[in-house]
Protein backbone atom coordinates (compact mmCIF):
# COMPACT_ATOMS: atom_id res chain seq x y z
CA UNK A 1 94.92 80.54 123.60
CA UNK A 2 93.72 83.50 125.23
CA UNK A 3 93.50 85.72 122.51
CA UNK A 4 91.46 82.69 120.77
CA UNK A 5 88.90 82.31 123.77
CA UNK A 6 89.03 86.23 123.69
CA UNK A 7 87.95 86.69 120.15
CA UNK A 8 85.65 83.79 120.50
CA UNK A 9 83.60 85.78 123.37
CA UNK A 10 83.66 89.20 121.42
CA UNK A 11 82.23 87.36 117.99
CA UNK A 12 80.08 84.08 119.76
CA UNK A 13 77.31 86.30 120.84
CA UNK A 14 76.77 88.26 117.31
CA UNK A 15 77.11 85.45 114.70
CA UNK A 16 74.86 82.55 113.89
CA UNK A 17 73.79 80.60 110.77
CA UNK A 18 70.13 81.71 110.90
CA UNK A 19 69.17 79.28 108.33
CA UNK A 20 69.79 76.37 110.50
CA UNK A 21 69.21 78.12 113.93
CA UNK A 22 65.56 78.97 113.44
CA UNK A 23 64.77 75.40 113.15
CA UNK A 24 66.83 74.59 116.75
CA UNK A 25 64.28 77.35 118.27
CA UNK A 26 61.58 75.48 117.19
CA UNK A 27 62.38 72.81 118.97
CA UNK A 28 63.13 74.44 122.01
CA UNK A 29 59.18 75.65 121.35
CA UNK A 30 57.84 72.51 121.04
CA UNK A 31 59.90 71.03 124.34
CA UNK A 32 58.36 73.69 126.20
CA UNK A 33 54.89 73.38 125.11
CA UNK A 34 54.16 69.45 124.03
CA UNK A 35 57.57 68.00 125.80
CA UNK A 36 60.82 66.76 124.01
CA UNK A 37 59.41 64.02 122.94
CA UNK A 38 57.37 65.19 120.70
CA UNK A 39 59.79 67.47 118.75
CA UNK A 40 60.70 64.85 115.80
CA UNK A 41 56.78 65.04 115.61
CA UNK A 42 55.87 68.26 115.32
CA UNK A 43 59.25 69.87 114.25
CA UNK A 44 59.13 71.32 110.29
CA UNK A 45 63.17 69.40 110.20
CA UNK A 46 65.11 67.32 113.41
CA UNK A 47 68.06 66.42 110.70
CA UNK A 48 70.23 65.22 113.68
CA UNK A 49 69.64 62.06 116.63
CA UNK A 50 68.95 62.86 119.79
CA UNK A 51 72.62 64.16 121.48
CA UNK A 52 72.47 67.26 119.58
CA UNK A 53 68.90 68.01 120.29
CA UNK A 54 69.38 67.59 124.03
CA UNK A 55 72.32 69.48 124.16
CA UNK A 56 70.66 72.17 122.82
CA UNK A 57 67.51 72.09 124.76
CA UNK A 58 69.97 72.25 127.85
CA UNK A 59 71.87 75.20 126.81
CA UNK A 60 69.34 77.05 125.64
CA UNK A 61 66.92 76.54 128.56
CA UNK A 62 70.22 77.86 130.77
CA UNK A 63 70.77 80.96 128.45
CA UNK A 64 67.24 82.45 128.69
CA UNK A 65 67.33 81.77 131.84
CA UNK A 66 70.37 83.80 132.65
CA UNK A 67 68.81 86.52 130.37
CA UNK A 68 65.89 86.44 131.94
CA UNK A 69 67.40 86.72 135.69
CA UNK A 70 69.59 89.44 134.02
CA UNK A 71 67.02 91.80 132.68
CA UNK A 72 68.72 91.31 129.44
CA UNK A 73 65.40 90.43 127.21
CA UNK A 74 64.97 86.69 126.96
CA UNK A 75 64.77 86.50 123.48
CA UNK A 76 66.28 83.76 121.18
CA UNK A 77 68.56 85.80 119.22
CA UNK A 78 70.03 87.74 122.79
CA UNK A 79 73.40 87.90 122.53
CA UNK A 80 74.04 86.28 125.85
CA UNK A 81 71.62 83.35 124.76
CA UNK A 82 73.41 82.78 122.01
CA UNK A 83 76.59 83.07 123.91
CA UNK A 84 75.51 80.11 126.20
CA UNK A 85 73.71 78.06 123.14
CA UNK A 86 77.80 77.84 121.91
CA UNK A 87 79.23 76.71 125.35
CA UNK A 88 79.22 73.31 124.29
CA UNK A 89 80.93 74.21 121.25
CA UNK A 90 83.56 76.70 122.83
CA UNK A 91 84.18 74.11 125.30
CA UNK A 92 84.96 71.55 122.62
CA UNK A 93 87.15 74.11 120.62
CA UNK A 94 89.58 74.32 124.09
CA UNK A 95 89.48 70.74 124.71
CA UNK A 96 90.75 69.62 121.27
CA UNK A 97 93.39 72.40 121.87
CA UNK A 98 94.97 70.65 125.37
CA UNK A 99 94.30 67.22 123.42
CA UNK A 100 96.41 68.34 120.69
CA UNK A 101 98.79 70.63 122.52
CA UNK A 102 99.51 67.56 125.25
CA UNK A 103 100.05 64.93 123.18
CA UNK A 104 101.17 66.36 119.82
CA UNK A 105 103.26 69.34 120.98
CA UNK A 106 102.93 72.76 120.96
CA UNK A 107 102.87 73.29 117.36
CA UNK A 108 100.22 71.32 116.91
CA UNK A 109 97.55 73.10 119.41
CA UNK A 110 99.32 76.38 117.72
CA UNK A 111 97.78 74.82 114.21
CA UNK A 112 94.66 74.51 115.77
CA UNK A 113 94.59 77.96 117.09
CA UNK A 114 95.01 79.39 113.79
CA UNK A 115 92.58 76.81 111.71
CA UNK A 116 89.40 78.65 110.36
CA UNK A 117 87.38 75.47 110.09
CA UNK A 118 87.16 76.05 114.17
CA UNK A 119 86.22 79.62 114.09
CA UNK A 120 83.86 79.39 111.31
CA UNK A 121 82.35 76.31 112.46
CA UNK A 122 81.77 77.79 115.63
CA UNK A 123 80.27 81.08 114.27
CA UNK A 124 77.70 79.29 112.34
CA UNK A 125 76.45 77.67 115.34
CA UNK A 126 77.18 73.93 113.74
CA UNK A 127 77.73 70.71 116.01
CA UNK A 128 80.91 69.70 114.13
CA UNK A 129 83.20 71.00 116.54
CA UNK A 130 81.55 68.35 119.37
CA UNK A 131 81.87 65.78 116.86
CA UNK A 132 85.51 66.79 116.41
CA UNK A 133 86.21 66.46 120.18
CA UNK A 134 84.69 62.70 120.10
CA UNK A 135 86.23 61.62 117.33
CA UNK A 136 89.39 62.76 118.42
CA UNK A 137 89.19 61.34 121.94
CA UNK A 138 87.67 57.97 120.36
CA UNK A 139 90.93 57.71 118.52
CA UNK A 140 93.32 59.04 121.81
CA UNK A 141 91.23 56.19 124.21
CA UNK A 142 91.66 53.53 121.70
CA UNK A 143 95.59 54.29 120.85
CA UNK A 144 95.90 53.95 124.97
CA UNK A 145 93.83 50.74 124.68
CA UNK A 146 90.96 52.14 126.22
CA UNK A 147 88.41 50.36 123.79
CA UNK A 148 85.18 49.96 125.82
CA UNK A 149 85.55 54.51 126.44
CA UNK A 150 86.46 54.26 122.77
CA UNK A 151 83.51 53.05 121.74
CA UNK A 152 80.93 54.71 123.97
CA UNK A 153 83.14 58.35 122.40
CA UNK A 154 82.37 56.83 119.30
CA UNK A 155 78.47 56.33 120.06
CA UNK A 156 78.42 59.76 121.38
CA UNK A 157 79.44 60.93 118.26
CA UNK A 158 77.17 58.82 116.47
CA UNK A 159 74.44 60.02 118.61
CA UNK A 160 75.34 63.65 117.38
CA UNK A 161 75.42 62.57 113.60
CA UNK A 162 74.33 59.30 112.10
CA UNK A 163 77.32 58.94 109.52
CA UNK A 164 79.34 58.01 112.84
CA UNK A 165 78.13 54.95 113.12
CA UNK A 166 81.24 53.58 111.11
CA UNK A 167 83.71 54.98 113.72
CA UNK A 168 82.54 52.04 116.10
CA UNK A 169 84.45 49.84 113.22
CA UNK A 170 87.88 50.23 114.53
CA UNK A 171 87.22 49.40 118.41
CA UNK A 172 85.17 46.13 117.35
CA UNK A 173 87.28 44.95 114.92
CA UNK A 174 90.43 45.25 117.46
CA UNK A 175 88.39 43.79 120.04
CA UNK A 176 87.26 41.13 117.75
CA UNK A 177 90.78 40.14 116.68
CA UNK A 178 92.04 40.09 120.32
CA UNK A 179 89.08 38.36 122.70
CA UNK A 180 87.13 37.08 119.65
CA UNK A 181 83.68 37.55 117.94
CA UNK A 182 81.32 37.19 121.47
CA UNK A 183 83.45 39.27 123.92
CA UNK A 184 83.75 42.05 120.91
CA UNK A 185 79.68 41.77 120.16
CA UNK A 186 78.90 42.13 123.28
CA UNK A 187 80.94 45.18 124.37
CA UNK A 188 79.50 46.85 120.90
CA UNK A 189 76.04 46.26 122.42
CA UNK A 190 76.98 47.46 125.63
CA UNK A 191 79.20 50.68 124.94
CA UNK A 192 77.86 51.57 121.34
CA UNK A 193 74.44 50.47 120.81
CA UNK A 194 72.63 50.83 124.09
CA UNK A 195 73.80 54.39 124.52
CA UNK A 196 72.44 54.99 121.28
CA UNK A 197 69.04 53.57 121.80
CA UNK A 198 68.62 55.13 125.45
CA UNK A 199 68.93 58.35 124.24
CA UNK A 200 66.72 57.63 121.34
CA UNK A 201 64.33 56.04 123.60
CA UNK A 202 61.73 59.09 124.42
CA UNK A 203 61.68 59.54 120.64
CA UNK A 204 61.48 55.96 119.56
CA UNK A 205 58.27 55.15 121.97
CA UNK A 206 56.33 58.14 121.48
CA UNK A 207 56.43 57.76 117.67
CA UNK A 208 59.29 55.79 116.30
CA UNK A 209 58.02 56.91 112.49
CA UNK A 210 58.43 60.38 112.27
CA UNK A 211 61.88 59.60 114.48
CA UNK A 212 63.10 57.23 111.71
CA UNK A 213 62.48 59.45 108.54
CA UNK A 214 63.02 63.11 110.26
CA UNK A 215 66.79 61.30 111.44
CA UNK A 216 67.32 59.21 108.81
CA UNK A 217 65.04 58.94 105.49
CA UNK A 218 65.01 62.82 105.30
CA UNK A 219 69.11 62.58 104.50
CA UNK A 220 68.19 59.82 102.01
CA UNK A 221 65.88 61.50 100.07
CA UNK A 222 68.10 65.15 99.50
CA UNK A 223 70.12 66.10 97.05
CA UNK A 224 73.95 66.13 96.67
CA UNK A 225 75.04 69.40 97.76
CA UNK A 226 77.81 71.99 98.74
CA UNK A 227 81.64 70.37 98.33
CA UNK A 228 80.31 66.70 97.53
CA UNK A 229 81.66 64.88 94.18
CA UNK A 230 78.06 63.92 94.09
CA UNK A 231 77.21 67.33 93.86
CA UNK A 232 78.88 68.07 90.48
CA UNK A 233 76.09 66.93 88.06
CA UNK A 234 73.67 69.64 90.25
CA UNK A 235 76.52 72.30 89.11
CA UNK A 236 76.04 71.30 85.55
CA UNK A 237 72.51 71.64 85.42
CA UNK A 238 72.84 74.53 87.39
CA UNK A 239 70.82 73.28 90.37
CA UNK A 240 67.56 72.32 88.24
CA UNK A 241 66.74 69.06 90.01
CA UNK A 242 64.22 67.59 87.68
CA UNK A 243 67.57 67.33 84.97
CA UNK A 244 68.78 64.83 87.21
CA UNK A 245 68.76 61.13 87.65
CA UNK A 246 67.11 59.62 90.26
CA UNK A 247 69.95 57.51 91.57
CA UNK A 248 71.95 60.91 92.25
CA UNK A 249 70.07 60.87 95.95
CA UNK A 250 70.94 57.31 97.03
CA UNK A 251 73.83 55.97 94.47
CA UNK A 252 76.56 57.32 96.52
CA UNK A 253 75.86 54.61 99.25
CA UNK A 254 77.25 51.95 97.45
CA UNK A 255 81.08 53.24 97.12
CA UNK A 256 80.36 53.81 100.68
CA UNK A 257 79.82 50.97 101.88
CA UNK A 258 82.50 49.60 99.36
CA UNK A 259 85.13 51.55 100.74
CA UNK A 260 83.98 50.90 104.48
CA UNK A 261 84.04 47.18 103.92
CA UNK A 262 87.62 47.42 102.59
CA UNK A 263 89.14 49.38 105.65
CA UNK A 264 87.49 46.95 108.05
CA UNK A 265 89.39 43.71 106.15
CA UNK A 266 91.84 46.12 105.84
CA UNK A 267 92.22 46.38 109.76
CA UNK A 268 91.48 42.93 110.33
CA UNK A 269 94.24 41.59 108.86
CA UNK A 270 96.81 44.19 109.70
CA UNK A 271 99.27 42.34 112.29
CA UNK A 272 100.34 46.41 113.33
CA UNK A 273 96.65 47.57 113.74
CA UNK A 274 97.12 49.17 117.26
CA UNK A 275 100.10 50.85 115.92
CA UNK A 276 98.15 52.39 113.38
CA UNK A 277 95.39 53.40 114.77
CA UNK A 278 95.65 57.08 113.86
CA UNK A 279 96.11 56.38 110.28
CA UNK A 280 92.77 54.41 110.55
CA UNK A 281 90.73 57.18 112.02
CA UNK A 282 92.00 59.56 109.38
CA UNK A 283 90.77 57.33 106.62
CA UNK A 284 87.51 56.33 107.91
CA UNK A 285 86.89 60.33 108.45
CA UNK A 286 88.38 61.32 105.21
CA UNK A 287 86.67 58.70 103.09
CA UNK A 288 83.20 60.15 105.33
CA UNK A 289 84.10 63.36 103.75
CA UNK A 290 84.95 62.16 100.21
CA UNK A 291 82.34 59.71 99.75
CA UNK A 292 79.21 61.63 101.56
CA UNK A 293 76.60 63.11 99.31
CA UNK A 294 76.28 65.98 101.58
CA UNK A 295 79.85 67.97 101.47
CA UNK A 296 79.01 70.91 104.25
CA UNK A 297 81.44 72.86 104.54
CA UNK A 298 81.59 72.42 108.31
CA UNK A 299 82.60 69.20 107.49
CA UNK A 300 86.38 69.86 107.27
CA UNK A 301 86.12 70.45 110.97
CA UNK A 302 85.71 66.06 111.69
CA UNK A 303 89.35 65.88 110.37
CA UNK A 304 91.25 68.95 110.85
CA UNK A 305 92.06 67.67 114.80
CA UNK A 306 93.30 64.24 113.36
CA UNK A 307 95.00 65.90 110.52
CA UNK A 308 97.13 67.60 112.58
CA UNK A 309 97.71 65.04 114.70
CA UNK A 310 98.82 63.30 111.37
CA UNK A 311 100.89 66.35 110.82
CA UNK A 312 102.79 65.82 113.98
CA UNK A 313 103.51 61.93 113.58
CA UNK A 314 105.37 62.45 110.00
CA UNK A 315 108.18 64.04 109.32
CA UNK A 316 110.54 66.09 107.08
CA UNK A 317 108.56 66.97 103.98
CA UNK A 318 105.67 65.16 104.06
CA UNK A 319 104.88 66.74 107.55
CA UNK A 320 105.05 70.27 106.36
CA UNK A 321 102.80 69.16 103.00
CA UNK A 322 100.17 67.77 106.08
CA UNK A 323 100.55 70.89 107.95
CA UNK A 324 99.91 72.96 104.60
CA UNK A 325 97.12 71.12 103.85
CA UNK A 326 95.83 71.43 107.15
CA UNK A 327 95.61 75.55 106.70
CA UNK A 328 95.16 75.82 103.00
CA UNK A 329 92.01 73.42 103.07
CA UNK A 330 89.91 75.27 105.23
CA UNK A 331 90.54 78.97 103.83
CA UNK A 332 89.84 77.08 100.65
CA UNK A 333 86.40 75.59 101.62
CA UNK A 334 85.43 77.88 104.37
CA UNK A 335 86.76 81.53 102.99
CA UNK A 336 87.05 81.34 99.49
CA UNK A 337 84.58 79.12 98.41
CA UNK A 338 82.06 81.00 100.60
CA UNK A 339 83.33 84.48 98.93
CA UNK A 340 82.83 83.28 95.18
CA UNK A 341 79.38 82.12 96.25
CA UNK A 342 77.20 83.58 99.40
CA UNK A 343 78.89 86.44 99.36
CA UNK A 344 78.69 87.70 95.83
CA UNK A 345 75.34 86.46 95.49
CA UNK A 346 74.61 88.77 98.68
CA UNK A 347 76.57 91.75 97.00
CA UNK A 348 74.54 91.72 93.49
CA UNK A 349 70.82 90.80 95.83
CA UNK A 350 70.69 87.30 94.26
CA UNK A 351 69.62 83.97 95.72
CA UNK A 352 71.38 81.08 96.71
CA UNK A 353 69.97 77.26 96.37
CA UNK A 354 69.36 75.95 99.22
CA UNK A 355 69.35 71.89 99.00
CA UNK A 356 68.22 70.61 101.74
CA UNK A 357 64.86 72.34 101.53
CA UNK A 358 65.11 72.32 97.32
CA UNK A 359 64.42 75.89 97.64
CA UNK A 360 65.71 79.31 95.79
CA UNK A 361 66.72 81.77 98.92
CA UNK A 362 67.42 85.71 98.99
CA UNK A 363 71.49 85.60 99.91
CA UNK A 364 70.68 89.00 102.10
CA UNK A 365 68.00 87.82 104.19
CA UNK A 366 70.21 85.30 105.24
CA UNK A 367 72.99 87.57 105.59
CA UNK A 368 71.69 89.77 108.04
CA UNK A 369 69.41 87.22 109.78
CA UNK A 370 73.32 85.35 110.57
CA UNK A 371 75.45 88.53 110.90
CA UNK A 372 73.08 91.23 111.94
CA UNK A 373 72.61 94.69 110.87
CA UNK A 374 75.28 96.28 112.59
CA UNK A 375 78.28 93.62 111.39
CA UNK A 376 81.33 95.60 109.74
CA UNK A 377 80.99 93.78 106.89
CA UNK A 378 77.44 95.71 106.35
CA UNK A 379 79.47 99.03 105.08
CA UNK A 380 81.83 97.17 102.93
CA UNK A 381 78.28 95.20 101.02
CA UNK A 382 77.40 98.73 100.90
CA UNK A 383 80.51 100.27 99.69
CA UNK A 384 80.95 97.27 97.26
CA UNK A 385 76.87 97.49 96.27
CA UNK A 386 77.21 101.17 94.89
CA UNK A 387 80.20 100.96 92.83
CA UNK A 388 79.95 99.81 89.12
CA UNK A 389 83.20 98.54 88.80
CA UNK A 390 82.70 96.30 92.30
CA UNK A 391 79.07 95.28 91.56
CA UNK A 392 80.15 93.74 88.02
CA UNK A 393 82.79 91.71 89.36
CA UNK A 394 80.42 90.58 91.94
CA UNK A 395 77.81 89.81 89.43
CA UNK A 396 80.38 87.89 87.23
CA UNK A 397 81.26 85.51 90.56
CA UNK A 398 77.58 85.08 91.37
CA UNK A 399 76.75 83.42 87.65
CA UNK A 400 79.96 81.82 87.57
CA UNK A 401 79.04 79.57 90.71
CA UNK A 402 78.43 76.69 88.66
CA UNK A 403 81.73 76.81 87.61
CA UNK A 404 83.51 77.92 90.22
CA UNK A 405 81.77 75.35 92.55
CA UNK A 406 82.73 72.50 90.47
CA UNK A 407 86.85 74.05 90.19
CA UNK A 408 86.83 74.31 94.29
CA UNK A 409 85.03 70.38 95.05
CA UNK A 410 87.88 69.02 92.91
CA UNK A 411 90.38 70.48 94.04
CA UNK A 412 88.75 69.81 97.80
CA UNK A 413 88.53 66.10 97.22
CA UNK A 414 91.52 65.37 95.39
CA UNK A 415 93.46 66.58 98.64
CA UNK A 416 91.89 65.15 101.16
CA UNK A 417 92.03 61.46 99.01
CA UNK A 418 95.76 62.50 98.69
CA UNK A 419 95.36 62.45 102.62
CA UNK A 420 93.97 58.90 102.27
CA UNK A 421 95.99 57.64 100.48
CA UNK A 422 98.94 59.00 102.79
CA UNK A 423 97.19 56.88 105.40
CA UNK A 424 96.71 54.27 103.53
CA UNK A 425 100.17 53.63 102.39
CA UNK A 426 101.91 54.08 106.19
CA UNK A 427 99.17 51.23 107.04
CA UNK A 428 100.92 48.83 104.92
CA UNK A 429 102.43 45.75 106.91
């Protein structure tokens, strides 16, 4: 644990994901100038609600602050900022650890320790890892029949990222089948919804348009992209859009909310439902995963907490295939997949489609904008740029990421529904 936290503070401070970071800035800009709420207004993309955006203003605000009073240069891109922007972040990572390590066993924090979806979540300055925490306490409240904190974890979460919404599923339904329909609807309105809508409030009054489509229509109207099944007919037509049906944006929603109207019959008529309550969370996140249009790679990071405390409740061999999967999946998605892609298109000077903003991108600039010019990795691009032999292979990878990008979302997906289905099957009653 120490050497985690360690490493953590030597690499927090000189890693971001640019890309995404410039836009947080902006609204930190906008606070300070028109007031937070106008940021869904004026801001160029506010992809999140309203948690994330506050938790960031906070942060932020405290870390040029601390620059500032320390004659460091408050700057966005300070190390020490940046340092503070990820509090929230490294707080969640150690949390998750004594949630894990407490009730799971030492193993199972030592699995988390070692898991790159953590690290490299946490380097690219993504909210998953707060999500992670939520979802994971959501699921430890409502196993200890804590439902009301369940829920109001569970509109937390959703209050970080919209596709949460389905997590408040499992408390109502269990509520529902043991006070009835009223006492359950009401404690949904009380401990899911009205968090939700006071912390959209500000937002909502001053100009409940631009909140709606920057939050919510903006995700409907993007393409499939990164480690989504959806994503495979982009990798066909090697990312030109126009070759694309139109129902590739919203079709995905209707397995969706297939498969989320199965699990909640599913746990309304299972007699064992509080006894399986782990197994339900894992499903609903999984299926999130397998089913969303967007497949970020960050994404791993909702389930890897409740995977290994999956991991932990099995035993014999199909506890040591959970605990693989739990390791393999990450390098897979967050080290390889990355390699084959961003980095060899950053090797050879190519660009990289970005799909959220439908936009071709120069790999490098976003290299060095993220990792700086003084990163170790700089010599080896170097090292790797000026040799024939290196550059080649580098340049085969970079036009083979059609390919390669449809080999690594198969085999991402087919695990994680042979997780489901794992699930699935110890739910049966």
């Amino acid at each position: 644990m120490i050497i985690a936290n360690f490493f953590i503070a030597l690499t927090a401070p000189l890693i971001t994901a640019y890309y995404d970071y410039r836009y947080f800035e902006q609204w930190y800009e906008i606070a300070s100038k028109n007031g937070v709420s106008e940021i869904y207004l004026y801001s160029a993309k506010t992809a999140y609600f309203p948690l994330t955006v506050y938790v960031y203003l906070l942060f932020h605000w405290m870390g040029l602050r601390l620059a500032s009073l320390l004659n460091t240069g408050a700057s966005p891109l300070n190390p020490l900022v940046l340092l503070v922007d990820k509090i929230p972040y490294i707080v969640s990572f150690n949390v998750i650890y004594f949630i894990l390590r407490k009730r799971y066993g030492s193993r199972a924090g030592f699995l988390w320790l070692i898991n790159v979806s953590a690290y490299s979540t946490l380097a690219g300055f993504q909210v998953d890892l707060l999500v992670a925490l939520l979802v994971l306490a959501s699921m430890v409240y409502m196993e200890e029949g804590r439902v009301d904190v369940s829920l109001l974890l569970a509109s937390l979460a959703t209050s970080v990222k919209q596709i949460f919404v389905f997590t408040g599923l499992i408390p109502f339904v269990v509520l529902w089948r043991k006070n009835g329909f009223r006492v359950a609807l009401k404690k949904l309105l009380i401990y899911f919804v009205l968090p939700i809508l006071a912390l959209s409030l500000p937002f909502l009054l001053r100009d409940p348009v631009n909140f709606v489509y920057k939050s919510l229509f903006f995700h409907g109207y993007r393409y499939p992209q990164d480690l989504s099944l959806w994503a495979i007919p982009m990798y066909i037509v090697v990312f030109n859009v126009q070759a694309l049906p139109g129902f590739i944006t919203w079709g995905w929603v209707i397995p969706f909310i297939i498969f989320m109207a199965l699990l909640t019959v599913k746990l309304a008529r299972d007699p064992l439902v509080e006894r399986n309550i782990l197994y339900y969370y894992v499903i609903m996140v999984a299926g999130m995963i397998v089913l969303n249009k967007v497949g970020g790679l960050n994404y791993l990071t909702w389930l890897t907490p409740l995977l290994i405390a999956f991991s932990s409740r099995t035993s014999g061999n199909l506890s040591m295939k959970l605990k693989c999967i739990s390791i393999a999946l990450p390098l897979l998605s967050l080290v390889l997949y990355p390699f084959f892609t961003f980095f060899s298109a950053t090797i050879v000077g190519g660009d990289i489609y970005i799909v959220e903003d439908s936009s071709w991108e120069p790999a490098e600039g976003i290299f060095y904008a993220s990792y700086g010019y003084y990163n170790p990795l700089v010599g080896l691009i170097s090292a790797l740029k000026s040799n024939p032999t290196s550059y080649f292979i580098f340049k085969s990878l970079y036009n083979a990421i059609p390919a390669t990008s449809i080999a690594v979302t198969l085999i991402y997906n087919l695990t994680i529904i042979y997780v489901i289905s794992i699930a699935w099957r110890l739910t049966r009653y």
